[in-house]
C-alpha atoms as a PDB file:
ATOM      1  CA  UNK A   1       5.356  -2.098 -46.744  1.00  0.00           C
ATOM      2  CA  UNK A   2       3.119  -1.184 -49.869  1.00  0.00           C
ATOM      3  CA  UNK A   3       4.606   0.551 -52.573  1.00  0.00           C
ATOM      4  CA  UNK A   4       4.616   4.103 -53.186  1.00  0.00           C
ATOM      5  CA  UNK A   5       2.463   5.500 -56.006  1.00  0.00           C
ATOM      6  CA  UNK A   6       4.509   7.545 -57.912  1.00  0.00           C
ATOM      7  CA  UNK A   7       3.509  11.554 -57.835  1.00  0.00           C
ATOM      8  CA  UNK A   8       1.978  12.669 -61.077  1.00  0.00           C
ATOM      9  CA  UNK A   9       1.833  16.688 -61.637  1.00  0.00           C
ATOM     10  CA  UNK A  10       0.729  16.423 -64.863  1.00  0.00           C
ATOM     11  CA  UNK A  11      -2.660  15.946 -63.124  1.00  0.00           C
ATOM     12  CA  UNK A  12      -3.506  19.230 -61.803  1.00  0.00           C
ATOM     13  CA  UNK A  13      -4.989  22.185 -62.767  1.00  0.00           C
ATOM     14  CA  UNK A  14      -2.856  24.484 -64.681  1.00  0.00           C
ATOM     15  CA  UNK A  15      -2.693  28.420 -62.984  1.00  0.00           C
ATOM     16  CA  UNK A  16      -3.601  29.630 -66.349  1.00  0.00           C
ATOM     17  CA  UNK A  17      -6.216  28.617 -68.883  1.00  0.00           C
ATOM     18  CA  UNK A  18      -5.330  28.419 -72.469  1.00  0.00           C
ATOM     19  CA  UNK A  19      -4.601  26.311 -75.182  1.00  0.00           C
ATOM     20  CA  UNK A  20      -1.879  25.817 -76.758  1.00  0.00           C
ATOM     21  CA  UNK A  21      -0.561  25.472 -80.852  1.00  0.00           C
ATOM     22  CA  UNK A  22       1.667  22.668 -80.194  1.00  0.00           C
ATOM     23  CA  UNK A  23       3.335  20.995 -77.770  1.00  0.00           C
ATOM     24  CA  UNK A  24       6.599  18.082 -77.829  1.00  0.00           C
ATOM     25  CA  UNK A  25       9.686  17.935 -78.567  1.00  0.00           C
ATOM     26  CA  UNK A  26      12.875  18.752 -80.671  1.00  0.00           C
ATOM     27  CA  UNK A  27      15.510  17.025 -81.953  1.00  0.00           C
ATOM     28  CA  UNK A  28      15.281  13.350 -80.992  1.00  0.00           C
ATOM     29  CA  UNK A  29      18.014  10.993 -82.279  1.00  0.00           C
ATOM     30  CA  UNK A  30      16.509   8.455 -84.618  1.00  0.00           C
ATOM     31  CA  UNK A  31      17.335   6.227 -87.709  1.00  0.00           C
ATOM     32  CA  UNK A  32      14.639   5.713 -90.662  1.00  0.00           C
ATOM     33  CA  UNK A  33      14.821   3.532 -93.716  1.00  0.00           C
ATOM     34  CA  UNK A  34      14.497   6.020 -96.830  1.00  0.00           C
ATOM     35  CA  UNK A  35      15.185   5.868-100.604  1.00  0.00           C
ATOM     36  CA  UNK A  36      17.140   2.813 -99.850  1.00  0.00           C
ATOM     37  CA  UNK A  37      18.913   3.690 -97.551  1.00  0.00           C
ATOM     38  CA  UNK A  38      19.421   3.693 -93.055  1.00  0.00           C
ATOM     39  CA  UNK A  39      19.834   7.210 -92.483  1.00  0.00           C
ATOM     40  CA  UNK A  40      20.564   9.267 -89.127  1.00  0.00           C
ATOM     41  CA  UNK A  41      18.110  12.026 -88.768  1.00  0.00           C
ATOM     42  CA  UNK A  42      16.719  14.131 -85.917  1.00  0.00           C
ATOM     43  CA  UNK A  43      12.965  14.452 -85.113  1.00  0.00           C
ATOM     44  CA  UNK A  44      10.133  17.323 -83.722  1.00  0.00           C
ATOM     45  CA  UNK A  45       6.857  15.513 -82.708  1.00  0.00           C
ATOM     46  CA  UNK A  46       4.070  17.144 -81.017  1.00  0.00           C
ATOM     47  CA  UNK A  47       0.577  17.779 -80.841  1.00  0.00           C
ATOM     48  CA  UNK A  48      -2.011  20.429 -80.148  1.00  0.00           C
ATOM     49  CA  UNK A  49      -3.106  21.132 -76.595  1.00  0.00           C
ATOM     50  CA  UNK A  50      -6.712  21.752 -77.321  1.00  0.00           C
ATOM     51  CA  UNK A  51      -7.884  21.177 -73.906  1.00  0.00           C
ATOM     52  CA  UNK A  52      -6.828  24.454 -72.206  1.00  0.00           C
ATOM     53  CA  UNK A  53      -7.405  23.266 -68.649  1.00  0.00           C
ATOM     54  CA  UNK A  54      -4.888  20.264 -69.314  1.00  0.00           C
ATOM     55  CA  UNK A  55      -1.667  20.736 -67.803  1.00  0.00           C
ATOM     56  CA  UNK A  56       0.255  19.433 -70.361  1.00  0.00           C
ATOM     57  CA  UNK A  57       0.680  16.436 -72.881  1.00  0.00           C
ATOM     58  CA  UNK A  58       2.290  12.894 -72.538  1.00  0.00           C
ATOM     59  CA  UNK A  59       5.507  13.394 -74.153  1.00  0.00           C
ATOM     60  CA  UNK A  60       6.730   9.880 -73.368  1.00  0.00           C
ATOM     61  CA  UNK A  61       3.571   8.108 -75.524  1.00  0.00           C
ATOM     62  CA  UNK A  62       4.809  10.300 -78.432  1.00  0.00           C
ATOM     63  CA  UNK A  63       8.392   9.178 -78.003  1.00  0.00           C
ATOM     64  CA  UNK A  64       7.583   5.116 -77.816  1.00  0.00           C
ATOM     65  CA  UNK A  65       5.303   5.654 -80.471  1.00  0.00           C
ATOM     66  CA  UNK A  66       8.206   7.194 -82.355  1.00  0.00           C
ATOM     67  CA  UNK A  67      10.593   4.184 -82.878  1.00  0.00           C
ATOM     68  CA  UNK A  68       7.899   2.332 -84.753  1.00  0.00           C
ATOM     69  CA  UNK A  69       9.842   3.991 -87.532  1.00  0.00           C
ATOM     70  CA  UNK A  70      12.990   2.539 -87.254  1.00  0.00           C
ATOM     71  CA  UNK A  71      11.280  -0.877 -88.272  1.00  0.00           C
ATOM     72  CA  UNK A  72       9.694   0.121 -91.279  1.00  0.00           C
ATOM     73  CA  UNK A  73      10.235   1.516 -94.371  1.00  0.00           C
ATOM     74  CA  UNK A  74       9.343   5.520 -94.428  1.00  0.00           C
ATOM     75  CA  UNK A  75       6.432   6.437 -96.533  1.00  0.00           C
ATOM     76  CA  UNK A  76       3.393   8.534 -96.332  1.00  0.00           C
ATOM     77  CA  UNK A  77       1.271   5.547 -95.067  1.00  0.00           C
ATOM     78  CA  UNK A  78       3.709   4.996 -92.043  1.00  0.00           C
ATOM     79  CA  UNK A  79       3.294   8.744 -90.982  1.00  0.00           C
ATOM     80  CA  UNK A  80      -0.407   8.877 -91.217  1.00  0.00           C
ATOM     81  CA  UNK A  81      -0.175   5.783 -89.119  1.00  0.00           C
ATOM     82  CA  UNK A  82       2.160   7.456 -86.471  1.00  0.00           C
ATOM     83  CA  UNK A  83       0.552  10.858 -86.105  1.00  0.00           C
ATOM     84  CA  UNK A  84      -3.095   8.566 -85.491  1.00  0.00           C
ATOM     85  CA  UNK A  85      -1.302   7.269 -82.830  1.00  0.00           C
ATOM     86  CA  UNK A  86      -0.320  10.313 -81.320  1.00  0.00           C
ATOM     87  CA  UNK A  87      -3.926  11.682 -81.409  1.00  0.00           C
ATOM     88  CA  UNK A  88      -5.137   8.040 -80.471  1.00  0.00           C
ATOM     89  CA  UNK A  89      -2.714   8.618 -77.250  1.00  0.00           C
ATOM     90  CA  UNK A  90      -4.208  12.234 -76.872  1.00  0.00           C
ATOM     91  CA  UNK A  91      -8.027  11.796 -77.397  1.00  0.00           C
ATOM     92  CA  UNK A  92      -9.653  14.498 -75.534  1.00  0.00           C
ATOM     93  CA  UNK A  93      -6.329  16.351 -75.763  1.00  0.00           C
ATOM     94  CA  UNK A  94      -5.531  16.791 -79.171  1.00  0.00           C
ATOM     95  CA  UNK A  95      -7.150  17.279 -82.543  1.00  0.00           C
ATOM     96  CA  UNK A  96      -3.516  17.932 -84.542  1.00  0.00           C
ATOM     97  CA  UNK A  97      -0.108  16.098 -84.590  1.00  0.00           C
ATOM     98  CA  UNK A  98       2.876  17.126 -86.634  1.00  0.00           C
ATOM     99  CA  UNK A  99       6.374  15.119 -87.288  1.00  0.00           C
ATOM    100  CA  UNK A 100       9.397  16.931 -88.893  1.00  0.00           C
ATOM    101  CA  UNK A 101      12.997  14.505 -89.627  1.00  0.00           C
ATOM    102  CA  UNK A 102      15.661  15.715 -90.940  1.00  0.00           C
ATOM    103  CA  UNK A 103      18.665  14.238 -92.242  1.00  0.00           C
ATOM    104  CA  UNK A 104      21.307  14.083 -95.089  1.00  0.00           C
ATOM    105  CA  UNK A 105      20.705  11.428 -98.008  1.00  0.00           C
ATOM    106  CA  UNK A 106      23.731  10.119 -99.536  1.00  0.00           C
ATOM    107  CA  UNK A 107      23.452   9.324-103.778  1.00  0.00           C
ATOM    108  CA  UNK A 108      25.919   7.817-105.696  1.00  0.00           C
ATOM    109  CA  UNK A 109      27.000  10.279-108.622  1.00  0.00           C
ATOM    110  CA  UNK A 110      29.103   9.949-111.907  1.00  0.00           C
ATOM    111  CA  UNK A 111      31.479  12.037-113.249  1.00  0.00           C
ATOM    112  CA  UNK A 112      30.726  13.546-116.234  1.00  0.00           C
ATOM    113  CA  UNK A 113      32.848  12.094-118.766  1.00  0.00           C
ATOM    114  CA  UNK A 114      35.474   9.668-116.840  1.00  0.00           C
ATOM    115  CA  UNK A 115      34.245   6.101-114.977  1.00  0.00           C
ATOM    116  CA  UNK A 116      34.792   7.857-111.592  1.00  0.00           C
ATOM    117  CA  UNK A 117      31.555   8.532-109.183  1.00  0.00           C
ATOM    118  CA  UNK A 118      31.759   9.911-105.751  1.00  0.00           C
ATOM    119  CA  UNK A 119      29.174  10.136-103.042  1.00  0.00           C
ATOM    120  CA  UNK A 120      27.204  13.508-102.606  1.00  0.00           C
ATOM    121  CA  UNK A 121      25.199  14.582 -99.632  1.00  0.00           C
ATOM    122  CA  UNK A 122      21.846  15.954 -99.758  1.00  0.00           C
ATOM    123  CA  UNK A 123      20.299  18.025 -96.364  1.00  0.00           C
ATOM    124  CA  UNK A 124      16.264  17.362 -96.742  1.00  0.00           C
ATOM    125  CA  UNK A 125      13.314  17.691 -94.287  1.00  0.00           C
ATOM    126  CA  UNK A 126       9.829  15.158 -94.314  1.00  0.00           C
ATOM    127  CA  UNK A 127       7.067  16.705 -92.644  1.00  0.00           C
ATOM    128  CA  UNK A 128       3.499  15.109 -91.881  1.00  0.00           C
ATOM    129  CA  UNK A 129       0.847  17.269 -90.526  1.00  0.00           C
ATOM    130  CA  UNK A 130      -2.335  15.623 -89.309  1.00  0.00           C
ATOM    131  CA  UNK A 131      -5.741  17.991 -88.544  1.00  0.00           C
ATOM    132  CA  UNK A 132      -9.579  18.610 -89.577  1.00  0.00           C
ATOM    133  CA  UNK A 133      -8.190  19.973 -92.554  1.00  0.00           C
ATOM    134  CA  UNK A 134      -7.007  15.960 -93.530  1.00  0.00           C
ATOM    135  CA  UNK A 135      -3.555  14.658 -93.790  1.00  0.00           C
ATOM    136  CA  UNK A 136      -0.698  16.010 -95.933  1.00  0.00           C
ATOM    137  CA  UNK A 137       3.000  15.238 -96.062  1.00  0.00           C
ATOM    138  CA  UNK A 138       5.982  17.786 -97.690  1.00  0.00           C
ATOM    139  CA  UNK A 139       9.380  16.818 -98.662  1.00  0.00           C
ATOM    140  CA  UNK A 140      12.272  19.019 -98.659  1.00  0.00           C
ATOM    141  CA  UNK A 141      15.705  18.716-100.059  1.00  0.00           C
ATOM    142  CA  UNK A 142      18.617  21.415-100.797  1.00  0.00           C
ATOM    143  CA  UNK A 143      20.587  20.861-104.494  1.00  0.00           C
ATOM    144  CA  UNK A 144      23.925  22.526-104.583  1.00  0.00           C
ATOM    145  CA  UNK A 145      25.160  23.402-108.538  1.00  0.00           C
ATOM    146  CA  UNK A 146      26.906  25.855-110.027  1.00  0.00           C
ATOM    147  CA  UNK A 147      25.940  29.411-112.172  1.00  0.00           C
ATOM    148  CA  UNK A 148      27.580  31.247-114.369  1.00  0.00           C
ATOM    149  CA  UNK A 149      26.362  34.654-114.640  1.00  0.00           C
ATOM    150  CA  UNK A 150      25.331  35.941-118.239  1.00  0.00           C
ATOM    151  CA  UNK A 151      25.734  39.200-117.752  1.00  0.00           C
ATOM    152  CA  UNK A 152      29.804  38.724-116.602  1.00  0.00           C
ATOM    153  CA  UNK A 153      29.981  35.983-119.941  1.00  0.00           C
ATOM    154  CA  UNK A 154      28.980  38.793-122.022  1.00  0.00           C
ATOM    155  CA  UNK A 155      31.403  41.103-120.511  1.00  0.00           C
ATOM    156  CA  UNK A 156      34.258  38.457-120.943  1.00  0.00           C
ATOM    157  CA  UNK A 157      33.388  38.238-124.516  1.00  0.00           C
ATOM    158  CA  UNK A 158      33.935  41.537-125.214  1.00  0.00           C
ATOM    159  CA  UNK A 159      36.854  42.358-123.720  1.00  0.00           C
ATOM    160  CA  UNK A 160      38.280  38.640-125.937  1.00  0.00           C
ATOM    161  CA  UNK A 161      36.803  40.737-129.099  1.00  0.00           C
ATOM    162  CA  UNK A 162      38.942  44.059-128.105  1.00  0.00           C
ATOM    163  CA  UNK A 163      42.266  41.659-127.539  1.00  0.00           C
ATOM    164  CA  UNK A 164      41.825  40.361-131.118  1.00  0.00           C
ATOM    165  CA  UNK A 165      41.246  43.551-132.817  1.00  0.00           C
ATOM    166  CA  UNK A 166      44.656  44.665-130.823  1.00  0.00           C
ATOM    167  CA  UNK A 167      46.951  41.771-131.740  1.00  0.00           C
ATOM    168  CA  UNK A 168      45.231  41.143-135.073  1.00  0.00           C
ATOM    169  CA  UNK A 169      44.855  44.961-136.395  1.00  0.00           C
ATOM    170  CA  UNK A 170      45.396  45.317-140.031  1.00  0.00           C
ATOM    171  CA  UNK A 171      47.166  41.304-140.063  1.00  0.00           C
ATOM    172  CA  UNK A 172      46.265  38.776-142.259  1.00  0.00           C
ATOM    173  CA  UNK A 173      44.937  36.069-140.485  1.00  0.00           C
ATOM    174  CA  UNK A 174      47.037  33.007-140.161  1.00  0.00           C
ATOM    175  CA  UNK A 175      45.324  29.606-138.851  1.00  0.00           C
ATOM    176  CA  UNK A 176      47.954  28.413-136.834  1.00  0.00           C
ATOM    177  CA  UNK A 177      48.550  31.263-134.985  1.00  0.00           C
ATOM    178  CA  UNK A 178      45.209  32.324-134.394  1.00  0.00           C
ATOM    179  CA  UNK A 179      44.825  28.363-132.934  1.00  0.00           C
ATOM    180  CA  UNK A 180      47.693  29.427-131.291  1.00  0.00           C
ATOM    181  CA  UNK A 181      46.363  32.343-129.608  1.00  0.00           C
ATOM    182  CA  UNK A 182      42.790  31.508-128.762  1.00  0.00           C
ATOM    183  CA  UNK A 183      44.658  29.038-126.598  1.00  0.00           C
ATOM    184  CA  UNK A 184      46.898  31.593-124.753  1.00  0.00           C
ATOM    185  CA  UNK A 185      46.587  33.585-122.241  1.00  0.00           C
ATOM    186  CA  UNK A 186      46.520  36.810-124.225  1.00  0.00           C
ATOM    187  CA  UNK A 187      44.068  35.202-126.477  1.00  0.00           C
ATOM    188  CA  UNK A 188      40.969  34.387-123.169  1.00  0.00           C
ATOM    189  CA  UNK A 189      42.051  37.493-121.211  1.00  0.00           C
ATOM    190  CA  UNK A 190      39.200  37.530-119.587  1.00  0.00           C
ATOM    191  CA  UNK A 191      36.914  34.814-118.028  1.00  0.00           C
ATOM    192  CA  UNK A 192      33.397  34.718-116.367  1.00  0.00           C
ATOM    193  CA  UNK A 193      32.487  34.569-112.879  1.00  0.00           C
ATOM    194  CA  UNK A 194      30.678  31.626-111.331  1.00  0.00           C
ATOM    195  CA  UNK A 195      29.360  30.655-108.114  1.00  0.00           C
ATOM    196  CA  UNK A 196      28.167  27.280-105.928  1.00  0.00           C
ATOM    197  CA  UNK A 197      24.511  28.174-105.509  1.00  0.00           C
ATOM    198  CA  UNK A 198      21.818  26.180-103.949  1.00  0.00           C
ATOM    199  CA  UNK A 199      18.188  25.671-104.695  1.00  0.00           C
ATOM    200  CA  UNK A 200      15.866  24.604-101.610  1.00  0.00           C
ATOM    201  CA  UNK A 201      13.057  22.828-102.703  1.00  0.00           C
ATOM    202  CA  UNK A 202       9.673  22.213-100.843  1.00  0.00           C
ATOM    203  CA  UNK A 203       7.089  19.777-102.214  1.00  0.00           C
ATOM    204  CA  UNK A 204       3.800  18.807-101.041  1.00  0.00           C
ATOM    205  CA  UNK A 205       2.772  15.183-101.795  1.00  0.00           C
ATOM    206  CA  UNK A 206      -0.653  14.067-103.651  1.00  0.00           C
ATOM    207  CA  UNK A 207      -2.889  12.512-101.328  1.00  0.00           C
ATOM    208  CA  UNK A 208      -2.276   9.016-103.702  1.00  0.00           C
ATOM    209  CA  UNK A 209       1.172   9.517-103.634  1.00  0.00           C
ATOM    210  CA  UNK A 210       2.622   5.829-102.130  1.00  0.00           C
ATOM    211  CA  UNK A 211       6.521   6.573-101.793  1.00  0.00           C
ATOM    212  CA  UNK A 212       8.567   9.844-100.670  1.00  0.00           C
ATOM    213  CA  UNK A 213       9.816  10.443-104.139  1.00  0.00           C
ATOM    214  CA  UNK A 214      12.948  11.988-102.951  1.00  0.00           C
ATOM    215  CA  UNK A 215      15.578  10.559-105.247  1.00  0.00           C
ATOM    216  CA  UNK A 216      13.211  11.360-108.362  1.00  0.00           C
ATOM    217  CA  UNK A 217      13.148  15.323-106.598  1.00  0.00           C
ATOM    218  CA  UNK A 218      17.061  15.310-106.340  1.00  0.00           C
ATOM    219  CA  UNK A 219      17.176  13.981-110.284  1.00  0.00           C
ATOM    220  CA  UNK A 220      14.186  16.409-111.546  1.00  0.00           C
ATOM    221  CA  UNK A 221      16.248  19.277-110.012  1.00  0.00           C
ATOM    222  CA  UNK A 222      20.115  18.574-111.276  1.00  0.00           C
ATOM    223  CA  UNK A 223      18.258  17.666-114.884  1.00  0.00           C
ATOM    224  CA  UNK A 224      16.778  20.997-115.255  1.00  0.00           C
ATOM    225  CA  UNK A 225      19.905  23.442-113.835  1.00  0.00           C
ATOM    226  CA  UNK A 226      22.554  21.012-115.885  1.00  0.00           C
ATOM    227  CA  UNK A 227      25.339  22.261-113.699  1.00  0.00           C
ATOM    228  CA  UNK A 228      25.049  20.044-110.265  1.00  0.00           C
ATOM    229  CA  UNK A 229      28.258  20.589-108.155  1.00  0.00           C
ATOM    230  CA  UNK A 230      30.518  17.211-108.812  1.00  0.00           C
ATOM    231  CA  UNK A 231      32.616  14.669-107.009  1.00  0.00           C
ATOM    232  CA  UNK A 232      35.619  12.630-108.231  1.00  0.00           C
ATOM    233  CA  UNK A 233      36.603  14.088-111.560  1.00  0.00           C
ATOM    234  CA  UNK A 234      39.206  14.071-113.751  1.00  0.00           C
ATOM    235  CA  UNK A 235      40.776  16.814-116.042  1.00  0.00           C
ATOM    236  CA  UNK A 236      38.260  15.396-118.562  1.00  0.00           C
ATOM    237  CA  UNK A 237      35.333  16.195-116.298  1.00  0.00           C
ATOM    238  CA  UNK A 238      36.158  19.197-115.354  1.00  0.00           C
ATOM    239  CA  UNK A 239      36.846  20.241-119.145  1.00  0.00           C
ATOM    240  CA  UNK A 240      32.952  18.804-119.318  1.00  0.00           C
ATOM    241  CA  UNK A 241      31.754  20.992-116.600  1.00  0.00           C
ATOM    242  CA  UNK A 242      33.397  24.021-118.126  1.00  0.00           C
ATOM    243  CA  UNK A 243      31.647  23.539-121.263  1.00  0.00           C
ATOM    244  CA  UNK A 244      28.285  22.931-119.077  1.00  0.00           C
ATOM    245  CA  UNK A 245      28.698  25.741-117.650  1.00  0.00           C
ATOM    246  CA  UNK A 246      29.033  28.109-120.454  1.00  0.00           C
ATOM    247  CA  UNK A 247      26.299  26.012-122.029  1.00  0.00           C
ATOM    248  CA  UNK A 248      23.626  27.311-119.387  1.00  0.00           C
ATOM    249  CA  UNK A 249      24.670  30.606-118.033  1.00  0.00           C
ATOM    250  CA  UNK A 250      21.908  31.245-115.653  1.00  0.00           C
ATOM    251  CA  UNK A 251      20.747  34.346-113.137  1.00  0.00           C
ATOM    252  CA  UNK A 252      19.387  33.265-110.449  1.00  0.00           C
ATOM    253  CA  UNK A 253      16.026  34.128-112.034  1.00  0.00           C
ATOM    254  CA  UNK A 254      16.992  31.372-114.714  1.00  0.00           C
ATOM    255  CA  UNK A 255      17.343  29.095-112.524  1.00  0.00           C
ATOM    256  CA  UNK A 256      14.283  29.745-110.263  1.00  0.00           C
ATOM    257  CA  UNK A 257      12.149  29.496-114.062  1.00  0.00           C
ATOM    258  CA  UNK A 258      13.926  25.990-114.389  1.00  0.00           C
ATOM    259  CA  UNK A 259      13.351  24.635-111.485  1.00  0.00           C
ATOM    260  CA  UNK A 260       9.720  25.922-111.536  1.00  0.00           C
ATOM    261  CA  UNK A 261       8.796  24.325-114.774  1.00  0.00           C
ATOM    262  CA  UNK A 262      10.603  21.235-114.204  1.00  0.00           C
ATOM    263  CA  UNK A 263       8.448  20.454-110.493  1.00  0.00           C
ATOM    264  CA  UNK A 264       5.233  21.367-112.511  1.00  0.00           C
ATOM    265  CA  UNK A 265       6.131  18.540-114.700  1.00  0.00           C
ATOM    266  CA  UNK A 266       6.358  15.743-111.682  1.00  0.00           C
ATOM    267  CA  UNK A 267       2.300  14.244-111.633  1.00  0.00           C
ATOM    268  CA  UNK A 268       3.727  13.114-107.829  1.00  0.00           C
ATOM    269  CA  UNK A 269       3.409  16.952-105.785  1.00  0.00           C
ATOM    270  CA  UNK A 270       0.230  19.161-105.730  1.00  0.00           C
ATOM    271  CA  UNK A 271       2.223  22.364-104.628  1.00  0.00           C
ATOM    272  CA  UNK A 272       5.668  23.061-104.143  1.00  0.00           C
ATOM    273  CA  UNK A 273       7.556  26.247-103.369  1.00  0.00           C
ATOM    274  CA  UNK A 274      11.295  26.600-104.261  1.00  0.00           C
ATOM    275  CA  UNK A 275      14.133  29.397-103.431  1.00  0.00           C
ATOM    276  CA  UNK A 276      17.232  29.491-105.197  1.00  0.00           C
ATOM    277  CA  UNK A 277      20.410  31.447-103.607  1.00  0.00           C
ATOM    278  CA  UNK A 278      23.012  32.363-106.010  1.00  0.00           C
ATOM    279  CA  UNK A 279      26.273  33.203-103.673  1.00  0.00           C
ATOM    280  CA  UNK A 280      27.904  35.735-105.468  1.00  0.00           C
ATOM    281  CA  UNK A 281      31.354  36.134-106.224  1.00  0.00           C
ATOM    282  CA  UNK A 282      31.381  39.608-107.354  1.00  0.00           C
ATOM    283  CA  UNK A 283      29.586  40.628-104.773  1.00  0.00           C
ATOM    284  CA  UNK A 284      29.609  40.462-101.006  1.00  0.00           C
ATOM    285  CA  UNK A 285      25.795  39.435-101.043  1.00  0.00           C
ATOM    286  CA  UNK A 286      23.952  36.830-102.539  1.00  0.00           C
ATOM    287  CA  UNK A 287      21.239  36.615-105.258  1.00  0.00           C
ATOM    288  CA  UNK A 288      17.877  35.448-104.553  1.00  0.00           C
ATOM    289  CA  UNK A 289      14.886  34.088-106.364  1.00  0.00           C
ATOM    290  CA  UNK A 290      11.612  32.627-105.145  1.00  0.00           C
ATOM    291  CA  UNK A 291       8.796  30.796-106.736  1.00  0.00           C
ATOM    292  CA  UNK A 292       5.915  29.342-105.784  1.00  0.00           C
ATOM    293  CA  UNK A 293       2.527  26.900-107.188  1.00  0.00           C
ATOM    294  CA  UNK A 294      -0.330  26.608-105.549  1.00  0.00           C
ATOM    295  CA  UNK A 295       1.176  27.109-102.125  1.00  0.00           C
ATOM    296  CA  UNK A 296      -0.480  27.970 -98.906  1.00  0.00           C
ATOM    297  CA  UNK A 297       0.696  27.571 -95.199  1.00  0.00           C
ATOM    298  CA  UNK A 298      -1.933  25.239 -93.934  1.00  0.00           C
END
């Protein structure tokens, strides 16, 4: 008995006309080799349906093509490879591909004073988009540190002054016990307000750039804010990230300026836009600030 040839829908005409932005999927399980490191992240590939009187795409050449990944280290080069492929696979189909993984990097951080280090976790995104417009890859990564508002610092200070004029009124003042009572708790009666706040960062590469400069992104960002969140610490580190803290009291406009200035300084990105959230403790809303250079949605 001769085989069967196996039905293939994908063949006929579809009942309506029209092409289509993009078509794949979402979400696919797969491990890359990044910064270092093997790293779990989840993948959206697709491509354009140009051709509207295709029925539809073949999803399962996008998803072999896929795994080449897993082999190889991930850099811009590799995804200009892969989404060629997919078009490659498509001719006639297709004149765009896209690829979006995302995943959590793990770093390595010291404490600030004492030989600990812990391990922090970074959420970021790499996307590739391939067209007539070229080739372009973005990187994007989310920094978690901590603000101290300036305006609630200011406050604190004041009510500190009002304290000393009370218990110190018409006294001489004594060393000791003014040591004494700046270290009291009717000395600092009152204290300013901080937050964890986050800063999402996108970055689009230079068309030269060789490596996904994602560690150097991570470092650029926790440099300019000077308050990242830490990890193992010690009473001496937290002391240290007290002092930080009151060393760069920031709004979340500060810290969107920062951040700004600092990405303008990395020769490795040719536009980059960045939104910092500020989750306020007074409030029962959050601060926002967004920036942008050179930006644009293609």
């Amino acid at each position: 008995m001769n085989a069967l040839t196996l039905p293939d829908i994908a063949t006929q005409i579809p009942a309506h006309e029209q092409a289509l932005d993009w078509v794949g999927m979402q979400g696919i399980a797969l491990p890359i080799n990044l910064a270092g490191q093997r790293i779990n992240t989840r993948a959206d590939v697709g491509v354009s349906l140009d051709d509207g009187n295709a029925r539809g795409i073949h999803m399962s050449r996008l998803y072999l093509a896929l795994h080449a990944l897993e082999h190889n280290a991930l850099n811009p080069a590799t995804l200009q490879q892969l989404l060629g492929e997919f078009l490659d696979s498509h001719q006639g189909l297709s004149q765009q591909a896209s690829i979006t993984l995302r995943g959590e990097t793990l770093l390595s951080r010291p404490a600030l004073v004492s030989p600990l280090a812990g391990w922090k976790a970074y959420p970021f995104e790499v996307r590739a988009r391939q067209g007539s417009w070229g080739f372009h890859v973005e990187l994007q990564v989310e920094v978690a540190y901590s603000s101290t508002c300036p305006c609630s610092a200011a406050l604190a200070r004041q009510l500190i002054q009002q304290r000393f004029i009370e218990d110190f009124a018409n006294q001489p003042l004594d060393h000791a016990h003014l040591l004494a009572w700046l270290g009291s708790p009717q000395g600092i009666v009152a204290t300013p307000h901080s937050q964890r706040s986050y800063a999402t960062l996108q970055v689009r590469l230079h068309e030269d750039c060789a490596e996904l400069p994602l560690v150097e992104l991570i470092d650029a960002a926790e440099q300019a804010l000077g308050t990242a969140v830490q990890t193992a610490v010690k009473r001496a580190d937290e002391q240290a990230f007290a002092l930080a803290n009151g060393q760069n009291l920031m709004f979340c406009e500060d810290a969107a300026r920062r951040l700004h200035s600092a990405l303008r300084e990395q020769t490795a990105f040719n536009a980059f836009h960045l939104r910092v959230v500020h989750a306020e403790s007074l409030h029962a809303h959050d601060a926002v600030a967004v920036s942008r250079w050179n930006w644009s949605n293609t």
